[in-house]
Protein backbone atom coordinates (compact mmCIF):
# COMPACT_ATOMS: atom_id res chain seq x y z
CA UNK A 1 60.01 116.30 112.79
CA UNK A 2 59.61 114.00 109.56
CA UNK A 3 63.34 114.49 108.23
CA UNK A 4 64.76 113.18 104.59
CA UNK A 5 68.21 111.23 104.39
CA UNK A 6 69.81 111.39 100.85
CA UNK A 7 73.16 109.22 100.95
CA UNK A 8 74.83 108.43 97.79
CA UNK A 9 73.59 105.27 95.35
CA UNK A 10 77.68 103.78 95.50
CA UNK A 11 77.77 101.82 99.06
CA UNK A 12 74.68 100.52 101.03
CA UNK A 13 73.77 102.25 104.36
CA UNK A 14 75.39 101.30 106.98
CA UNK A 15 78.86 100.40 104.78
CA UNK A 16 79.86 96.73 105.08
CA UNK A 17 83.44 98.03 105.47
CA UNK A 18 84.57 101.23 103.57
CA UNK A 19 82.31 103.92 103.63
CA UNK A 20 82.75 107.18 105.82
CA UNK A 21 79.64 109.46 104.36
CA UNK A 22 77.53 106.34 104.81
CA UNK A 23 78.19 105.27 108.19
CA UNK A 24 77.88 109.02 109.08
CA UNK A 25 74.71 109.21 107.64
CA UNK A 26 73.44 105.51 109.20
CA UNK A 27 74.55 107.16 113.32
CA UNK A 28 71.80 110.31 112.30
CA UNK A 29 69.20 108.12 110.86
CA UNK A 30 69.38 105.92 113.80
CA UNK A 31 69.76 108.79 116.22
CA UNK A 32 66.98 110.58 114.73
CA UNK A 33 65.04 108.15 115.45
CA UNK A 34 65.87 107.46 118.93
CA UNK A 35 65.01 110.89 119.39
CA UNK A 36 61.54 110.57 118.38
CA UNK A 37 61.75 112.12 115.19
CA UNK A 38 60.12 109.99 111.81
CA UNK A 39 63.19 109.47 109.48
CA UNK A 40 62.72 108.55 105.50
CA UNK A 41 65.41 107.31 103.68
CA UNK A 42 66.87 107.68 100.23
CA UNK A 43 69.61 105.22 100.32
CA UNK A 44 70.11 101.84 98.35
CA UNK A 45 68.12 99.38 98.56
CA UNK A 46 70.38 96.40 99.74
CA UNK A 47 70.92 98.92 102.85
CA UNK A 48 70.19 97.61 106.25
CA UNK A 49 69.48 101.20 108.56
CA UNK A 50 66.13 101.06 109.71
CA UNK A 51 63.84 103.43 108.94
CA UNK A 52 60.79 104.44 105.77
CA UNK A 53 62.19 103.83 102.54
CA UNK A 54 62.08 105.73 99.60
CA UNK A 55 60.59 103.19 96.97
CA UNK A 56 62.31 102.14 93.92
CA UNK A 57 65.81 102.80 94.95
CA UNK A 58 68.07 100.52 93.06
CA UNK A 59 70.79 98.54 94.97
CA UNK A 60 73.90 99.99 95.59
CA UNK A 61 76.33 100.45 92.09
CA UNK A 62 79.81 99.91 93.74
CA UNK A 63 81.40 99.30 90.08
CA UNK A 64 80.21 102.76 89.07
CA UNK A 65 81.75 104.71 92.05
CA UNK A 66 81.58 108.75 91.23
CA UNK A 67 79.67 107.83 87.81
CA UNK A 68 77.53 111.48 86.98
CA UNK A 69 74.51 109.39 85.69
CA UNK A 70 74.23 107.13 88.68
CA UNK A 71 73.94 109.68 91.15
CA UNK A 72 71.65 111.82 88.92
CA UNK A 73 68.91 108.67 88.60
CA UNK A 74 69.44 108.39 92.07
CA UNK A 75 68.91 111.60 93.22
CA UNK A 76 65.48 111.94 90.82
CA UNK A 77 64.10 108.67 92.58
CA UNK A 78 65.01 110.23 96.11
CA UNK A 79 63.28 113.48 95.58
CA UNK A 80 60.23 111.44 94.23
CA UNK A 81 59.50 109.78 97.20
CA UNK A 82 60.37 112.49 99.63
CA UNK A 83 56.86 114.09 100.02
CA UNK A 84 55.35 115.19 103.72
CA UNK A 85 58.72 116.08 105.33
CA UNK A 86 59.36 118.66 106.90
CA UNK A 87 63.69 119.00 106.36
CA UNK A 88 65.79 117.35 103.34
CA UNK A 89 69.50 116.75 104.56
CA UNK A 90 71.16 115.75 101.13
CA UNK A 91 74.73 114.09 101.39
CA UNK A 92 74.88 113.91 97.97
CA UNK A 93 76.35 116.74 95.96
CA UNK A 94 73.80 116.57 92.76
CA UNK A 95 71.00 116.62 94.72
CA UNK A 96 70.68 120.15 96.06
CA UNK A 97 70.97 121.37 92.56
CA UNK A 98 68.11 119.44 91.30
CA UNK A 99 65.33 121.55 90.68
CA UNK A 100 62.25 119.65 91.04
CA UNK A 101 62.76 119.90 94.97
CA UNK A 102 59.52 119.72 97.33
CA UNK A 103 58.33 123.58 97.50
CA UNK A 104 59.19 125.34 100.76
CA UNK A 105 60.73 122.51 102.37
CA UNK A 106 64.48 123.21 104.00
CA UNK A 107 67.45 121.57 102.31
CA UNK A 108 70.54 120.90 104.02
CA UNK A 109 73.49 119.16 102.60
CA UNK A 110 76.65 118.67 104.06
CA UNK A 111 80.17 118.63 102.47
CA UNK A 112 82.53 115.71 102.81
CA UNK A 113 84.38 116.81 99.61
CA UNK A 114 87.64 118.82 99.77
CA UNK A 115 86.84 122.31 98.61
CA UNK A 116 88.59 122.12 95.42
CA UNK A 117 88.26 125.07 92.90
CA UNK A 118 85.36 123.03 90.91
CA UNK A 119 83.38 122.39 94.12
CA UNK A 120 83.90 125.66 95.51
CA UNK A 121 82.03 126.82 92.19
CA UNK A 122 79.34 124.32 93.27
CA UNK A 123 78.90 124.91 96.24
CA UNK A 124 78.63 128.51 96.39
CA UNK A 125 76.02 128.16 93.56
CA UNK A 126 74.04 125.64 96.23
CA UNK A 127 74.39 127.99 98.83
CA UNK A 128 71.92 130.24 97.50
CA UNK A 129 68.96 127.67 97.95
CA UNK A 130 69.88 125.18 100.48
CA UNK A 131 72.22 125.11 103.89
CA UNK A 132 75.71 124.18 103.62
CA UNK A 133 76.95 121.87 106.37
CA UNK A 134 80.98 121.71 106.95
CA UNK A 135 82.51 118.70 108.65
CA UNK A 136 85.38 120.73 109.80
CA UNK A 137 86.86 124.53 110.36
CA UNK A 138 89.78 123.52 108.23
CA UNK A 139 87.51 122.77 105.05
CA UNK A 140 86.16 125.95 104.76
CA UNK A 141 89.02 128.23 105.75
CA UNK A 142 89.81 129.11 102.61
CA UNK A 143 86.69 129.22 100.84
CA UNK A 144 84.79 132.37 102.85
CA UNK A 145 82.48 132.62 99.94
CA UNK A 146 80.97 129.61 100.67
CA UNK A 147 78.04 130.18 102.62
CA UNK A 148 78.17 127.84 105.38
CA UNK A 149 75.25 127.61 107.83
CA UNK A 150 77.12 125.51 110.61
CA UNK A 151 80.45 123.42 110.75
CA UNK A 152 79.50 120.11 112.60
CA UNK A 153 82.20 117.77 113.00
CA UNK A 154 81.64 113.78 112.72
CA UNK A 155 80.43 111.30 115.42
CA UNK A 156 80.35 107.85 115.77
CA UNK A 157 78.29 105.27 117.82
CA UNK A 158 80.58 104.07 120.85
CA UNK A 159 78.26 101.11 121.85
CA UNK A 160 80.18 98.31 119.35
CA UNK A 161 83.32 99.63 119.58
CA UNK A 162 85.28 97.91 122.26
CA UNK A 163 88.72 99.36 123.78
CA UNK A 164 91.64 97.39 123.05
CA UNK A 165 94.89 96.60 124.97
CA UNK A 166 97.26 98.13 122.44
CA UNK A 167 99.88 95.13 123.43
CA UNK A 168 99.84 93.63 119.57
CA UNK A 169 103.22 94.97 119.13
CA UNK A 170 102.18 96.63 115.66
CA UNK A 171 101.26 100.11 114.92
CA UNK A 172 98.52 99.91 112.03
CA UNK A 173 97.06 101.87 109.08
CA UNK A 174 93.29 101.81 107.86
CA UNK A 175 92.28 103.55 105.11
CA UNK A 176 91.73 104.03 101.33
CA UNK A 177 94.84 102.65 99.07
CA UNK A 178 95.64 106.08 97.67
CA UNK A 179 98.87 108.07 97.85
CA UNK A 180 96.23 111.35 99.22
CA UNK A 181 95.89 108.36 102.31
CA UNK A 182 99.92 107.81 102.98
CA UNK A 183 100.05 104.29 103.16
CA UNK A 184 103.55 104.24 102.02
CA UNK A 185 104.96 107.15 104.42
CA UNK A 186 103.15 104.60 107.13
CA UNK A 187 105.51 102.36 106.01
CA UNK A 188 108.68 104.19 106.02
CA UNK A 189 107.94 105.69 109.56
CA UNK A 190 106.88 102.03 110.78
CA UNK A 191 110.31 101.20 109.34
CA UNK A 192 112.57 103.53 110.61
CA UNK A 193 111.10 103.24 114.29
CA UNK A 194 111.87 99.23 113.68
CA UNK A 195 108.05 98.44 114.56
CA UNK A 196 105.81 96.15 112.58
CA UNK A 197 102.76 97.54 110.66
CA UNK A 198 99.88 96.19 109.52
CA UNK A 199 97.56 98.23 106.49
CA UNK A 200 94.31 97.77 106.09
CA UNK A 201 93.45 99.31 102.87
CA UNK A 202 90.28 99.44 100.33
CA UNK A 203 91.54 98.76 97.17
CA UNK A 204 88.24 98.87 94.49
CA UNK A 205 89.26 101.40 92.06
CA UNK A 206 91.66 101.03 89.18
CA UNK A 207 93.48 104.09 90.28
CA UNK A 208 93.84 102.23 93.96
CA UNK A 209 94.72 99.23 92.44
CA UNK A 210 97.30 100.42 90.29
CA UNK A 211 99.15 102.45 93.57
CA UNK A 212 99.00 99.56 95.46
CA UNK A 213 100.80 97.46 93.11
CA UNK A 214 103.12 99.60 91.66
CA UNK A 215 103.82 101.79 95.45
CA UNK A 216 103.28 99.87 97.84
CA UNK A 217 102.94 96.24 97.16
CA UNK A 218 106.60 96.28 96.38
CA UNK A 219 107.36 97.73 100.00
CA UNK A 220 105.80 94.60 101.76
CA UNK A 221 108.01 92.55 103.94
CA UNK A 222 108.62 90.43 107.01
CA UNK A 223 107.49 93.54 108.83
CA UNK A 224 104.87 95.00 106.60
CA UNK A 225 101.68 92.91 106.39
CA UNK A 226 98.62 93.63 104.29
CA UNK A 227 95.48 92.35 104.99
CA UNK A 228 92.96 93.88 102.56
CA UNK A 229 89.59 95.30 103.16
CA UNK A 230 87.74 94.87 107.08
CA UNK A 231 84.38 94.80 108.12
CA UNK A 232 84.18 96.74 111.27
CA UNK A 233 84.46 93.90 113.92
CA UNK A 234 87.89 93.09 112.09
CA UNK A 235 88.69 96.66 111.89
CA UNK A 236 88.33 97.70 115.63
CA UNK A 237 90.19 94.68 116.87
CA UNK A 238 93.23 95.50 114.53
CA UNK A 239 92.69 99.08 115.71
CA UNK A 240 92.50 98.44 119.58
CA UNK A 241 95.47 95.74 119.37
CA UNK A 242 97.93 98.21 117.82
CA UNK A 243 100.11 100.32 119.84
CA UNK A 244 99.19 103.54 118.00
CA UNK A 245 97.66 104.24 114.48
CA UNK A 246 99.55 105.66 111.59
CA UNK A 247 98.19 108.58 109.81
CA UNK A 248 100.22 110.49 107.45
CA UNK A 249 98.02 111.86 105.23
CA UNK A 250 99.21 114.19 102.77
CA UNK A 251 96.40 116.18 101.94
CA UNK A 252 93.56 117.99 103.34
CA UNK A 253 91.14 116.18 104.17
CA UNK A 254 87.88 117.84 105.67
CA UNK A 255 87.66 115.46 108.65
CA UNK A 256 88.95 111.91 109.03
CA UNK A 257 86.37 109.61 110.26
CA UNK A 258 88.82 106.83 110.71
CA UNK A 259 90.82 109.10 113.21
CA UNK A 260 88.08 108.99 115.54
CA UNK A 261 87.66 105.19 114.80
CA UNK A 262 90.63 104.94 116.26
CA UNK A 263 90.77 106.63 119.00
CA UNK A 264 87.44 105.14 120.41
CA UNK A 265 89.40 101.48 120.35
CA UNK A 266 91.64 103.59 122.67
CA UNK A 267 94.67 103.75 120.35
CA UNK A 268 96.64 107.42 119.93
CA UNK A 269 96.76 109.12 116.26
CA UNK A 270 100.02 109.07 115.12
CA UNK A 271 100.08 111.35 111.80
CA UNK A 272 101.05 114.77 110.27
CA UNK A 273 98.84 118.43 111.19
CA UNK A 274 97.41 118.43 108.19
CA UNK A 275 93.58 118.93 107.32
CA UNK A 276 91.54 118.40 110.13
CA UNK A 277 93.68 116.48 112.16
CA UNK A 278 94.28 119.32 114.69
CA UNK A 279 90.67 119.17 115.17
CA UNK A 280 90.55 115.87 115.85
CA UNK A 281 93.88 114.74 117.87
CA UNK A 282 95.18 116.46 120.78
CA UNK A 283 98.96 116.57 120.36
CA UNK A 284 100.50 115.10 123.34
CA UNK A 285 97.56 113.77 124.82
CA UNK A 286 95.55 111.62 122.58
CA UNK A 287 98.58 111.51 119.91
CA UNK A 288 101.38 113.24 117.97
CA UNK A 289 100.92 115.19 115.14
CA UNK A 290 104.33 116.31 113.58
CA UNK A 291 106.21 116.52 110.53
CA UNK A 292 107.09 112.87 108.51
CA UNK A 293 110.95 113.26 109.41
CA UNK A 294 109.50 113.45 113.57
CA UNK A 295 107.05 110.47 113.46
CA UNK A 296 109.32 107.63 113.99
CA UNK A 297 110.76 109.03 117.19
CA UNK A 298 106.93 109.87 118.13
CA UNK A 299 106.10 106.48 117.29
CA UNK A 300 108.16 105.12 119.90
CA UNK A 301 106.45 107.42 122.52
CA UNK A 302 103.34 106.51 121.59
CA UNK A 303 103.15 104.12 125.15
CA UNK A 304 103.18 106.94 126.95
CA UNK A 305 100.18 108.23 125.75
CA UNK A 306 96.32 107.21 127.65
CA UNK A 307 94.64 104.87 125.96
CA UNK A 308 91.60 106.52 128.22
CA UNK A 309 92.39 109.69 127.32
CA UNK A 310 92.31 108.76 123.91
CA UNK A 311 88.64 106.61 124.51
CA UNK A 312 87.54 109.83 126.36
CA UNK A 313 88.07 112.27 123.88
CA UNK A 314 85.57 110.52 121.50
CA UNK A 315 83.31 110.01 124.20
CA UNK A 316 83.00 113.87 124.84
CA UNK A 317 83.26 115.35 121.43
CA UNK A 318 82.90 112.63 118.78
CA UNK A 319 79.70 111.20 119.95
CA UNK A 320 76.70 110.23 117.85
CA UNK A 321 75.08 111.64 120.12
CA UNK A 322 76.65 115.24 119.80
CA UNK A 323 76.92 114.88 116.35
CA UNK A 324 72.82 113.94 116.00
CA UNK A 325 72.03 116.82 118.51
CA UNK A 326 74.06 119.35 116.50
CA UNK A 327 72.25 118.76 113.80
CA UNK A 328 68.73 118.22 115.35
CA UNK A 329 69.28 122.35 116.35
CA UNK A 330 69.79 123.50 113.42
CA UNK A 331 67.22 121.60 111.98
CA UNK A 332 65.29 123.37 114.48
CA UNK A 333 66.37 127.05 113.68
CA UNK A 334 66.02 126.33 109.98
CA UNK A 335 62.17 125.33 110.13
CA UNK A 336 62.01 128.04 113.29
CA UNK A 337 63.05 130.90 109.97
CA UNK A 338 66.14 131.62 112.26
CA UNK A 339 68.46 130.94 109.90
CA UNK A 340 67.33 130.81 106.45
CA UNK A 341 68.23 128.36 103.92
CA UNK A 342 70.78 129.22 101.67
CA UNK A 343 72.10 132.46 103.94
CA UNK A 344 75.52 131.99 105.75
CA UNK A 345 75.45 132.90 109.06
CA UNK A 346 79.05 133.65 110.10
CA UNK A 347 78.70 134.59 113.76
CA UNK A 348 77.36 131.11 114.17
CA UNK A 349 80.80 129.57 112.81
CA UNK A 350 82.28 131.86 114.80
CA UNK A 351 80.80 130.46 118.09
CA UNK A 352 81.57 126.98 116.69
CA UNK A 353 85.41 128.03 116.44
CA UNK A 354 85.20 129.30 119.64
CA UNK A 355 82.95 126.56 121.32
CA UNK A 356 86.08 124.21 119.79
CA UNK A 357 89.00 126.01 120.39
CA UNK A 358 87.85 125.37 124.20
CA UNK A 359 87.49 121.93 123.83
CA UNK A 360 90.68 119.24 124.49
CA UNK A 361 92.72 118.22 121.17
CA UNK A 362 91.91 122.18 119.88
């Protein structure tokens, strides 16, 4: 096959630190190709995956994250340049409603939004002309009327990701510096358990900035360290050091890429069942998932936990390899007329949920 990436024109492909949707999107362009399959890419042009470039792409516009305008130039210059494939997968959300789209070629896209009343409106629109990808049962459970063609949870590659000790003597927090994120329930569970923490936060946005000084920075202390923004060597050592990661999100977020992140270092998920999470972490095995008033105490179990279990359970269902292969099959079945774009086909989700609720952590 001669498959299209679309990524987004904000953060460069791979992401030199933050940058979930991109390094999701780097894993399939690189598997893709491993597979024997010619990828082109419509991604930034400071990005460093390999692979046929769109021309004219403009580097990535960081300072304009979520700007309307940026992704719509984008998006025109992608489609431009995406003649002779045979499959589009789109991970932007403009893009499959542009309408200048190569004739007869299959359009996936994929959601890594939360399906909030306005993007339920758009996405059941794009549903009738291109095939909706979910990243998780929980994002689309209460949205049936969003046609979605297969749920396909994240992957990441394993090879650079090294398993730590977990004897730092810290539990940590990665993540975005946003109150959705829980950086400052990390804290007060870090606190009352009497074990240091270290957050790792991006903080780009005015909104972030503004939390983090007004929240958080003010709940800093002897035992509380921030270290800013890491690059993923940084990232997986603080990860792989800690004795368990913090994750009390409070919302509900459609997967949680970090989650995994973490648990390939080896370290258990420490963090409230909320979102995906029960997809991800199996309670009692590869971490706790519980209620903010529990999570200190299950902080301090967090020891007994396998740090190869937790390794394991990435290595099994979180693989790039999975992930690519999921999506390589439907590929298949789309260009095969098996599944038609923009038709739901239920009874596939429904083997999904089953084919999941089999699997450890379900």
């Amino acid at each position: 096959m001669r498959i299209g990436l679309i990524a987004g024109p904000w953060i460069p492909v791979p992401p030199p630190a933050y940058g979930g949707t991109e390094r999701v999107v780097d894993s399939l362009a690189r598997g893709f190709a491993e597979a024997g399959h010619e990828v082109v890419l419509a991604v930034p042009s400071d990005s460093e995956c390999p692979g046929l470039r769109v021309p004219d792409m403009r580097k990535a516009e960081t300072a304009e994250l979520g700007f309307t305008l940026s992704e719509l130039s984008h998006v025109i210059r992608a489609y431009r340049g995406m003649g002779g494939v045979d499959i589009i997968h789109d991970h932007t959300m403009a893009g499959p409603l542009y309408p200048h789209r190569p004739p007869a070629v299959p359009v996936v896209t994929t959601i890594h939004c939360q399906l909030t009343p306005p993007a339920v409106d758009i996405y059941r629109d794009i549903g009738r002309t291109a095939s909706i990808v979910a990243i998780s049962h929980d994002q689309v459970s209460r949205t049936p009327d969003v046609p979605v063609a297969r749920v396909i949870h994240h992957g990441m590659d394993l090879a650079g990701v090294p398993v730590g000790t977990g004897q730092g003597g810290y539990a940590c927090f990665v993540g975005r510096m946003s109150p959705d994120k829980g950086p400052a329930q990390a804290i007060a569970v870090a606190r009352k358990a009497g074990i240091p923490l270290r957050l790792a936060a991006k903080i780009r946005e005015p909104e972030e900035l503004r939390y983090f000084r007004e929240v958080v920075e003010p709940l800093l202390g002897p035992t509380v360290e921030f270290i800013g923004e890491l690059g993923n060597t940084e990232k997986y050592a603080l990860m792989g050091e800690a004795c368990a990661f913090l994750n009390p999100i409070q919302w509900s977020e459609p997967f949680g890429l970090v989650m995994i992140e973490a648990l390939a270092t080896g370290t258990p998920v420490i963090g409230t069942p909320i979102g995906a999470a029960p997809e991800v972490v199996d309670h009692g095995s590869t971490g706790y998932l519980a209620s903010l008033d529990e999570l200190p105490a299950l902080l301090l179990r967090a020891g007994e936990l396998s740090r190869a279990a937790c390794r394991a359970s990435v290595e099994q269902r979180f693989s790039s390899e999975r992930m690519v292969a999921d999506h390589l099959d439907l590929y298949t079945q789309l260009l095969e007329q098996k599944l038609p774009s923009g038709v739901s086909d239920p009874a596939m989700v429904r083997e999904n949920q089953i084919h999941d609720s089999l699997a450890p952590g379900s």
